[in-house]
Structures are given as C-alpha cells and as structure tokens.
Protein backbone atom coordinates (compact mmCIF):
# COMPACT_ATOMS: atom_id res chain seq x y z
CA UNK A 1 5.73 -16.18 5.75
CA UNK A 2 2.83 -17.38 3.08
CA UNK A 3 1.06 -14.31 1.04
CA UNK A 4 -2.88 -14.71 1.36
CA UNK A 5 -5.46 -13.38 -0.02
CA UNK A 6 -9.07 -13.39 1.92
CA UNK A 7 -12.10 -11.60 0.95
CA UNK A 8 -14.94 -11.45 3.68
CA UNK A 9 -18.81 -10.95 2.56
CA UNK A 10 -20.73 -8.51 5.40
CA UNK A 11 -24.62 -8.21 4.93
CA UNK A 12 -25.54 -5.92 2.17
CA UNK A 13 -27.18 -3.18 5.07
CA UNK A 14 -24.42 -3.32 6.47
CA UNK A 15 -23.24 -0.11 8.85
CA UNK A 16 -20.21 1.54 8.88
CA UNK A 17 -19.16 0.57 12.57
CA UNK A 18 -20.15 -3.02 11.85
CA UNK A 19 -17.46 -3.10 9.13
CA UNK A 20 -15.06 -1.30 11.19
CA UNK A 21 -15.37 -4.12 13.86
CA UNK A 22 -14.86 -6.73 11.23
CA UNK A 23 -11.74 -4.75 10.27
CA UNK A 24 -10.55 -4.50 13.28
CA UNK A 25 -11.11 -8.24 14.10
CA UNK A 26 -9.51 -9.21 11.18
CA UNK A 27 -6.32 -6.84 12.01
CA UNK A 28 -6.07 -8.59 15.35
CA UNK A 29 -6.11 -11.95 14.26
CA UNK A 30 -3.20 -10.91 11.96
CA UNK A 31 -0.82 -9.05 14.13
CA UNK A 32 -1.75 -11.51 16.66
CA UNK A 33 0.25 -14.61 14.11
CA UNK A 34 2.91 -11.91 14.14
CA UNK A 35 1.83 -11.36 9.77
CA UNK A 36 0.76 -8.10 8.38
CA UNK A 37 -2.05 -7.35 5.76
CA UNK A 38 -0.49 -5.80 2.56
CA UNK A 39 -3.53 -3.76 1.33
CA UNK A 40 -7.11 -3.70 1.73
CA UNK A 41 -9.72 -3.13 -0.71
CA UNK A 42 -13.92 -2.34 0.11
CA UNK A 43 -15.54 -3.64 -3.36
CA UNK A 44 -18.68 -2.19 -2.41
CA UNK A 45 -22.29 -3.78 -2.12
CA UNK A 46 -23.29 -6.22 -4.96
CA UNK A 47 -26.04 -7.98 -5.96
CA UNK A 48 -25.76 -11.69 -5.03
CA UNK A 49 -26.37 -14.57 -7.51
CA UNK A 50 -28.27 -16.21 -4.60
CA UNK A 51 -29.30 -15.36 -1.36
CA UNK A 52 -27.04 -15.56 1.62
CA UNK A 53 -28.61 -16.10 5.05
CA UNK A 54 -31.93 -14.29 3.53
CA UNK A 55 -29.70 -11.57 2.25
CA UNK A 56 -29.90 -10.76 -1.74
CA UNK A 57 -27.02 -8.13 -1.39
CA UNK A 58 -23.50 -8.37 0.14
CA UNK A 59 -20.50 -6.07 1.35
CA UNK A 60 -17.13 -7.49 0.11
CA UNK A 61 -14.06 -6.51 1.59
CA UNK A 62 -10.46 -8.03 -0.55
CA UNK A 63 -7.18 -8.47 1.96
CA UNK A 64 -3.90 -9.34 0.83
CA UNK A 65 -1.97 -10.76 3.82
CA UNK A 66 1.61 -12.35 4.59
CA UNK A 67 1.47 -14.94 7.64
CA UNK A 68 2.03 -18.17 8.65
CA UNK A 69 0.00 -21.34 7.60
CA UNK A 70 -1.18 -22.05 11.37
CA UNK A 71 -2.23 -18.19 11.44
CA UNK A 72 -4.63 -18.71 8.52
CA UNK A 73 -5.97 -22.13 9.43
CA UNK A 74 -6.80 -20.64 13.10
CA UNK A 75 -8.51 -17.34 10.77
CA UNK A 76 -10.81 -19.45 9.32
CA UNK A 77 -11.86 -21.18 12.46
CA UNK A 78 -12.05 -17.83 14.09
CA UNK A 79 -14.47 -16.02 11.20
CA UNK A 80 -16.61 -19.03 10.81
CA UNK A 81 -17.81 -17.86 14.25
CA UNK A 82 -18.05 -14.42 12.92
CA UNK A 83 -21.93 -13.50 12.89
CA UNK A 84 -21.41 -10.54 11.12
CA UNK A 85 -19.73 -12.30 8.75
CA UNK A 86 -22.19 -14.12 6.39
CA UNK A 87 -19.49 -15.83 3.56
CA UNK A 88 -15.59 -15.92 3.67
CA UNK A 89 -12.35 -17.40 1.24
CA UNK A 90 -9.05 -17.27 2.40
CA UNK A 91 -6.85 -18.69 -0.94
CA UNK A 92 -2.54 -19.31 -0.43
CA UNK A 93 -0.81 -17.36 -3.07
CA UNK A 94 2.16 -18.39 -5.15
C-alpha cells in the first residue's frame, strides 16, 4: 500500500449534495482498490488565480489515502470524466 494525497477542485457554487456525490464517488473508487482514505479535509471556497471552466471561485476538498499504484492511476482516469469535477492532483507520498 502507497499513501496519497489528492485534492479535488468542485465549482465555487457548488451545493452540498453535489459534494456529497463527489465524496461518495471518491469513497467508492477507494474501497473498490481494497485502500482506505486516512482523513479528509473541505478547505472551503477560494478565489482562483485564473478562471477554471468560466469559474473565478473553487471548492477544494484535501484526501489523504493508502492504496495501490494501479488504484490511483485508474482514479485519475476515472475523475478526469468527473463533470463535477473541474481540476484534480493526486501526488505519491514518501
């Protein structure tokens, strides 16, 4: 098992149930690679430095995870797809 972190960047109007379903997605994709995420942290809306698909404002939510290398590669296939999702980084930790 590899520790990740990933940090996902929702539309700044974003609702409540629309960041649930990311959540939730996210979860899946995780338990699904047999991993587990270590903690999750909402930093809040913030002002971007440039816009984002139109959007000057963004939601950023911080995971730490521990799975597999094939786990994360197939995560970041899976939330390029993401709609909701308008920027992702998922960095290996030491």
């Amino acid at each position: 098992m590899n520790n990740y972190e990933l940090t996902v960047v929702l539309a700044g109007g974003v609702t409540p149930a629309k960041k649930k379903s990311v959540s939730e997605k996210i979860e899946k994709l995780v338990k699904e690679g047999k991993g587990k995420i270590a903690k999750v942290d909402e930093w809040g809306k913030i002002d971007l430095a440039y816009k984002i698909k139109k959007e000057p404002a963004g939601f950023f939510i911080h995971y730490n995870l521990e799975t597999e290398g094939s786990v994360a590669k197939n995560m970041k296939d899976k939330l390029r797809l993401d709609n909701d999702i308008i920027r992702y980084l998922i960095v290996k930790k030491d």
